[in-house]
Protein backbone atom coordinates (compact mmCIF):
# COMPACT_ATOMS: atom_id res chain seq x y z
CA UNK A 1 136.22 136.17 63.78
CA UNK A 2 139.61 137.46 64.25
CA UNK A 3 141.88 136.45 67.44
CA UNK A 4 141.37 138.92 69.17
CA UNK A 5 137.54 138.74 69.39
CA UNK A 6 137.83 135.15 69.99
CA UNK A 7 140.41 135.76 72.58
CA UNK A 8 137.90 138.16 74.96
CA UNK A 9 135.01 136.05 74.29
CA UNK A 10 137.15 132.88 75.91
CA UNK A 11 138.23 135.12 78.77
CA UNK A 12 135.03 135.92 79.29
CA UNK A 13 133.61 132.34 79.24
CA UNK A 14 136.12 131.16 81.55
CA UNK A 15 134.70 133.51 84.14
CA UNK A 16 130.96 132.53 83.59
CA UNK A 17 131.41 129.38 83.03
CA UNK A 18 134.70 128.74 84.61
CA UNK A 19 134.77 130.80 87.26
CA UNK A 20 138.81 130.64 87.72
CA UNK A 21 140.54 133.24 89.14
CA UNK A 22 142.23 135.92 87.61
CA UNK A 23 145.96 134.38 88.00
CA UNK A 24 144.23 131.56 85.75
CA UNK A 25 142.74 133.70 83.26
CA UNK A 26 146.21 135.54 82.65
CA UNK A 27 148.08 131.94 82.38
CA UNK A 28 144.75 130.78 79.63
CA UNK A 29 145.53 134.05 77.86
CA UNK A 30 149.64 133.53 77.70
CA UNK A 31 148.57 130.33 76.35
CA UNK A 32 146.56 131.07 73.46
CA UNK A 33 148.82 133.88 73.25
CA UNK A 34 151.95 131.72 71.94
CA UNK A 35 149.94 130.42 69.69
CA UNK A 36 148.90 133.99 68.15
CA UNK A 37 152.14 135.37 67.71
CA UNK A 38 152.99 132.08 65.44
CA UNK A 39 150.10 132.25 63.37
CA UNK A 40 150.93 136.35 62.77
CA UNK A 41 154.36 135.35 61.80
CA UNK A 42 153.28 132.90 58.80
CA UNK A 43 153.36 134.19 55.69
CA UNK A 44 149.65 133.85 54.83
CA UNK A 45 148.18 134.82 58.42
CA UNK A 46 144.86 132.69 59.17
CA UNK A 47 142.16 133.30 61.81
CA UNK A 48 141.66 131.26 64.71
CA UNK A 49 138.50 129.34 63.00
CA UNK A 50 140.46 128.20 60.27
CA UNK A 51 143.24 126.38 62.48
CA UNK A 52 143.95 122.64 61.33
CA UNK A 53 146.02 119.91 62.76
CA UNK A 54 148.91 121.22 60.56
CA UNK A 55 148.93 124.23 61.97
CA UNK A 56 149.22 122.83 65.43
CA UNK A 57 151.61 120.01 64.65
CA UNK A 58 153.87 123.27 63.07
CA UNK A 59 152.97 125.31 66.05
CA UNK A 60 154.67 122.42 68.48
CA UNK A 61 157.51 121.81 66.96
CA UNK A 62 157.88 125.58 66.61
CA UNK A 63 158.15 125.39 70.75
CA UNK A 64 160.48 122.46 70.33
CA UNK A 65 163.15 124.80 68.30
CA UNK A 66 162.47 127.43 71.04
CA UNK A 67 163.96 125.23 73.67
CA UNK A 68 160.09 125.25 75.67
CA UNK A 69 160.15 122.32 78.05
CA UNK A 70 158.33 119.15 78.26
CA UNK A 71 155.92 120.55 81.03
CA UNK A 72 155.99 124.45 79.87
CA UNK A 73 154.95 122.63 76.25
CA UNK A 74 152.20 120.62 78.02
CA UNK A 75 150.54 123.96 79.98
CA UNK A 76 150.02 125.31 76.85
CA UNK A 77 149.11 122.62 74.85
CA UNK A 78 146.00 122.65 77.77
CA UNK A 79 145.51 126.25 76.90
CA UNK A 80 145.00 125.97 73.28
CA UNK A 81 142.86 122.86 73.76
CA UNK A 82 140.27 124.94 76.52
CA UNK A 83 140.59 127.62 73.62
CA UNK A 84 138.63 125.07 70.70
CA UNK A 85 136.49 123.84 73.35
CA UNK A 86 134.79 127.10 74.20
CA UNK A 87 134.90 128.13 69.98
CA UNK A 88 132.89 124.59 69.92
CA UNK A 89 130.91 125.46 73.02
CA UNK A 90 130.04 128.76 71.36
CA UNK A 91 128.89 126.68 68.14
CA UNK A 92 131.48 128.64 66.39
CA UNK A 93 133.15 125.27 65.10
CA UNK A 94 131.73 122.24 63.89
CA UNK A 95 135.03 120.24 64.65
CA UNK A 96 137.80 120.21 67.29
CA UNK A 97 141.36 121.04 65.34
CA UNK A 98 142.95 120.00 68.71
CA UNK A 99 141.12 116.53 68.76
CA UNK A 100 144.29 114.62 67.54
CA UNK A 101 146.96 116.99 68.76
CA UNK A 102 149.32 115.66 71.96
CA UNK A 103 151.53 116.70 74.05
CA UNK A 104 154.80 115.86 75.78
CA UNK A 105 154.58 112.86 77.74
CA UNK A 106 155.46 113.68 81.08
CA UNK A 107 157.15 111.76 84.39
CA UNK A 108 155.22 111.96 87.46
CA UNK A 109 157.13 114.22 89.45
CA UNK A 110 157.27 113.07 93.24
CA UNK A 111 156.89 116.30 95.38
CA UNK A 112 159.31 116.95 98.04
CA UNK A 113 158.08 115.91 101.41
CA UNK A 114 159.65 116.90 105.22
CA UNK A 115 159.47 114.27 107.96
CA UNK A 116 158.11 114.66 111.14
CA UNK A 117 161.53 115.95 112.49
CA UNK A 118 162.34 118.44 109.90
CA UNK A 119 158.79 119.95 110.28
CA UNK A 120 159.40 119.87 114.01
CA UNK A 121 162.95 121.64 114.01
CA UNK A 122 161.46 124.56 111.63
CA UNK A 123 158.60 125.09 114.44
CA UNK A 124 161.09 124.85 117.06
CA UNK A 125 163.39 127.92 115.75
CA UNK A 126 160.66 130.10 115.39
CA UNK A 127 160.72 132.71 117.84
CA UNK A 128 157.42 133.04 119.89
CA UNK A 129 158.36 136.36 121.66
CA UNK A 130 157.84 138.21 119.09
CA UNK A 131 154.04 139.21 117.56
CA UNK A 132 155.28 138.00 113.85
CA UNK A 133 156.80 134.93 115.46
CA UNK A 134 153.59 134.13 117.00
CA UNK A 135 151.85 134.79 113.73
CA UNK A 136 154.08 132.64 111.64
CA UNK A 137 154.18 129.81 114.68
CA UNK A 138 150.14 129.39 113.75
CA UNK A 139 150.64 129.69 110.01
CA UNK A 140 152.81 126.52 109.50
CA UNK A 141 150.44 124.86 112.18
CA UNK A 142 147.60 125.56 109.82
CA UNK A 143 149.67 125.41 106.91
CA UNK A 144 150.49 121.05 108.08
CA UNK A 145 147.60 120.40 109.86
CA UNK A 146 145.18 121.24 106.57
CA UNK A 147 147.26 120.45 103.67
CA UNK A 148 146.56 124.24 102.51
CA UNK A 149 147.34 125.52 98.80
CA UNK A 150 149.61 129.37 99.93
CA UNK A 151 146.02 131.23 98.16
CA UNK A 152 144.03 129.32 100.62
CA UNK A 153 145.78 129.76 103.29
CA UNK A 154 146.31 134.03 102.73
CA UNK A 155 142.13 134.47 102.35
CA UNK A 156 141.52 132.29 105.12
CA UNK A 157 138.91 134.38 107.16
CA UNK A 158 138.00 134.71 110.39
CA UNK A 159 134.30 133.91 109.97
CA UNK A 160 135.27 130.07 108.47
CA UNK A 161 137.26 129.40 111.15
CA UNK A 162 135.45 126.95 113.62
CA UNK A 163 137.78 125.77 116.51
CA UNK A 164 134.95 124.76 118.49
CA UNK A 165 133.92 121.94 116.39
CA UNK A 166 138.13 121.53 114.85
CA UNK A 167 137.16 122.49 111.28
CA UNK A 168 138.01 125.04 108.70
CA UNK A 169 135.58 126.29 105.68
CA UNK A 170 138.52 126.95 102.82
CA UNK A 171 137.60 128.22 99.34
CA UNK A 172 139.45 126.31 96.57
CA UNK A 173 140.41 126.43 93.05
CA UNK A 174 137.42 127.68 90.70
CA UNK A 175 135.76 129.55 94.18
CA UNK A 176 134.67 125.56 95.23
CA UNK A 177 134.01 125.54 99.05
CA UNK A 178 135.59 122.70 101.50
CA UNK A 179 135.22 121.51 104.75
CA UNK A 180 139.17 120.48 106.50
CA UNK A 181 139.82 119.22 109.99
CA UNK A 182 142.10 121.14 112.05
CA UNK A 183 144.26 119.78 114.33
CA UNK A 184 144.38 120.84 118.29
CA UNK A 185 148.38 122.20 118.21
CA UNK A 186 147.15 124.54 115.11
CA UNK A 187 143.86 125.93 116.91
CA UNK A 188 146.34 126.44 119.94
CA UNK A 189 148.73 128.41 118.12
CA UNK A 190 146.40 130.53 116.22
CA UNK A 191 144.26 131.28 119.58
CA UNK A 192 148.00 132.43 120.77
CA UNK A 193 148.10 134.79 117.62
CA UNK A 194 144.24 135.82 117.81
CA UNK A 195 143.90 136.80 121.77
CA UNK A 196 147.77 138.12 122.08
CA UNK A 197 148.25 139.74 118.66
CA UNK A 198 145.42 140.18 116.12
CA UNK A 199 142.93 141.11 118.36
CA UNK A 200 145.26 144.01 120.32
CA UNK A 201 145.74 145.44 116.27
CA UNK A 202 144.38 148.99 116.11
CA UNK A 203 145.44 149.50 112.45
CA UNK A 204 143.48 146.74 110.63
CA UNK A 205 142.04 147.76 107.10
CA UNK A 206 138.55 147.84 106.66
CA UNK A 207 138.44 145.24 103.65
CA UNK A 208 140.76 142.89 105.62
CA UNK A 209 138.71 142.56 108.95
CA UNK A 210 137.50 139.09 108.50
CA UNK A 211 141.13 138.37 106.85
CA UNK A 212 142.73 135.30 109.57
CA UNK A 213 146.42 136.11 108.87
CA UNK A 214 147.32 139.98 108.57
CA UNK A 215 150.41 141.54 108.14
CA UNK A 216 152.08 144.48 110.05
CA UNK A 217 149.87 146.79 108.28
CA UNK A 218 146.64 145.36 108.98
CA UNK A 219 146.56 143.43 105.58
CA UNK A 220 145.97 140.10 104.78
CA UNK A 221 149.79 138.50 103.72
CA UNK A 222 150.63 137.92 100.17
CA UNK A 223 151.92 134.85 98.82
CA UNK A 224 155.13 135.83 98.42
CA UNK A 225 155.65 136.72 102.11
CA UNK A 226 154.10 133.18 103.19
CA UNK A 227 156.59 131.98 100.68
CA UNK A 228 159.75 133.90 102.26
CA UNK A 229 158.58 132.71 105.98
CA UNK A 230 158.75 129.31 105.06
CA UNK A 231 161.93 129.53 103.52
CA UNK A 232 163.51 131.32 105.87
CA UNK A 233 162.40 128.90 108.45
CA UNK A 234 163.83 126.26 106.71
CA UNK A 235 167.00 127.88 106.40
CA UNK A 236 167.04 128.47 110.24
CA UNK A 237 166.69 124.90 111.01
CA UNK A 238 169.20 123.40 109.16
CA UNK A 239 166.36 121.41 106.43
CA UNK A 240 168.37 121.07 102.88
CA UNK A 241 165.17 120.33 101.13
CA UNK A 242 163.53 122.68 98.72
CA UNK A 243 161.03 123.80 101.02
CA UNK A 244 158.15 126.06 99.91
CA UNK A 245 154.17 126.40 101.77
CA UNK A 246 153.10 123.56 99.32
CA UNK A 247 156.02 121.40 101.01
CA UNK A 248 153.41 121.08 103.77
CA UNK A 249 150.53 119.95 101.70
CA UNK A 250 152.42 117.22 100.22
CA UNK A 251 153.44 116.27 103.72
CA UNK A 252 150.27 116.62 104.92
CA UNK A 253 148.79 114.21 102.42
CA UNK A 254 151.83 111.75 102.47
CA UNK A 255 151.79 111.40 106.37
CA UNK A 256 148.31 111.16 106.38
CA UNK A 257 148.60 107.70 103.50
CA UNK A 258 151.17 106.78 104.89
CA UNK A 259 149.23 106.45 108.28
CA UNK A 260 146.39 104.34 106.73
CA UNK A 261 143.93 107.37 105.79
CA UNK A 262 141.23 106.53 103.14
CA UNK A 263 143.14 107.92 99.86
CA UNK A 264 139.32 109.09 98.77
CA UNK A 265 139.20 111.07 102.31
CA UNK A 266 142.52 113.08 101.23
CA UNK A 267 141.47 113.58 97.91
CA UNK A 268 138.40 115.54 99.98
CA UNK A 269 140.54 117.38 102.35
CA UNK A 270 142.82 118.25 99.61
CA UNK A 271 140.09 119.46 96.98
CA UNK A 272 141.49 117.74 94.51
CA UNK A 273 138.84 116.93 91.52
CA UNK A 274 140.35 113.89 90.57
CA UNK A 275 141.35 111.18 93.14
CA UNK A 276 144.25 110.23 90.24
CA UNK A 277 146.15 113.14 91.58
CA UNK A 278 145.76 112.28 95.08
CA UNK A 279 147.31 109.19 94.39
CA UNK A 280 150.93 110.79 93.60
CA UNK A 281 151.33 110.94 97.61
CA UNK A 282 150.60 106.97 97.58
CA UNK A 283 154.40 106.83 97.13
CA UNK A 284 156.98 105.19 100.29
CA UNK A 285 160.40 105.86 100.58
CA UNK A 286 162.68 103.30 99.66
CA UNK A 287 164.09 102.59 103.12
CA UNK A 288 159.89 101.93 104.34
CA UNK A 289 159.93 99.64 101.50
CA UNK A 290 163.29 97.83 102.57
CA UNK A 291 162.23 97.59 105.98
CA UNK A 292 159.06 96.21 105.19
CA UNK A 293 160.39 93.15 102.65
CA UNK A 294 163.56 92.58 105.60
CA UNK A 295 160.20 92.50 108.53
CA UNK A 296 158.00 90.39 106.05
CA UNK A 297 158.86 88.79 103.23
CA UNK A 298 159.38 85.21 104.30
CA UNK A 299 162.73 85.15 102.57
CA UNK A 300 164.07 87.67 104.37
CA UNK A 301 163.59 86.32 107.83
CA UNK A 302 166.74 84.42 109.13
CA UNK A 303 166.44 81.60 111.60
């Protein structure tokens, strides 16, 4: 089997068995990919069945020399790994090469989270006059008051949208269906956009009908353009923060903790797989942490 062959039949594994979508396939393939052009380098070129631990262990520090990150090393390191696992799904290996190999240890990064009152000023410069500023008014509604990933948000449609009963059906990562609570101030704002500026649309395409959020042209928005409204906002109201549309997930999930919600509850709104990754937003800021050893923390009390 040469790597090409073996390459195509992953691809096509991770889309019967996998189902991921195609920006995953493409970051699978760049994966496996780095490790191709390392092994066609070598002297004495091998095929992807007769990879050993060697190999790998050259491959890595072979990134290392490249100046590849800790976390761009790690992605691929994942990559190469789902690679042996489908050859040893496929029965095309008897043994896992990648069994022993590791990866950069990483630091939990804490994602960047807006307070109430930053959230609040980038609402409050938005400028509801205006069809797109009624539009984006109801997409950073949603966008808080679901915790949405930007791809969720952008194929939202019409037809899972349930204000009647405050809930929205979202399709996740690997096509896996969710049910999220939405908030009264979001179904507000996006009845705003619906009845004064979707609706009124005469040019909407065909394939985007059922499409929530459209652009000018009738189309449902891309990611990038959620991604400029959001920072644009930001920049409008005066936030310094790195703000991007997953800003408001992690907000989302942080005010809910912090509010006493059932961390196993987020972890469903969220869609995460793993409750261990809901449990980054279990952080507190340090001055919640001071104020709570100064209030009770016996002492810390004077008198």
């Amino acid at each position: 089997m040469n790597w090409s062959t073996a390459l195509h039949g992953f691809k096509d594994y991770l889309v019967l068995e996998r189902s991921l979508s195609t920006n995953s396939l493409d970051a699978y393939g760049r994966d496996v990919k780095h490790l191709i052009r390392f092994i066609q380098d070598q002297e004495s070129p091998i095929n992807p069945l007769q990879i050993k631990i060697d190999h790998l262990t050259a491959f890595i520090l072979h990134l290392n020399q490249m100046g590849i990150g800790a976390r761009s090393q790690a992605r691929i390191i994942s990559g190469i790994k789902a690679f042996y696992k489908y050859l040893l799904v496929e029965d095309l290996l008897d043994h896992d090469p990648t069994e022993l190999l590791e990866g950069p240890r990483l630091q939990r990064k804490i994602p960047e989270v807006l307070n109430y009152d930053e959230i609040q000023s980038m609402l409050e410069v938005i400028d509801l006059s205006t069809p797109h500023g009624t539009r984006n008014r109801a997409i950073i509604e949603t966008l808080y008051a679901c915790g949405l990933r930007v791809s969720e948000l952008t194929e939202l449609k019409l037809s899972n949208y349930f204000p009647d009963i405050g809930f929205v059906k979202v399709i996740g990562k690997n096509n896996k269906e969710r049910i999220v609570p939405i908030g009264e101030a979001a179904i507000k704002h996006i009845q705003f956009y619906l009845e004064g500026i979707r609706r009124p649309m005469s040019n909407i395409h065909p394939d985007h009908e059922n499409i929530l959020f459209l652009n000018r042209r009738g189309k449902k928005l891309s990611r990038v353009m959620v991604f400029m409204i959001v920072k644009e906002l930001a920049k409008m109201a005066g936030v310094s923060k790195k703000v991007s549309p997953h800003t408001f997930r992690h907000s989302f999930a942080t005010h809910l903790i912090e509010g006493g919600a059932d961390l196993k509850a987020v972890q469903d709104m969220l869609g995460h797989e793993s409750i261990t990754t809901t449990e980054i937003y279990t952080h507190l800021d340090t001055d919640f942490l001071r104020e709570t050893i100064a209030s009770f923390h016996p002492r810390s009390r004077r008198g």
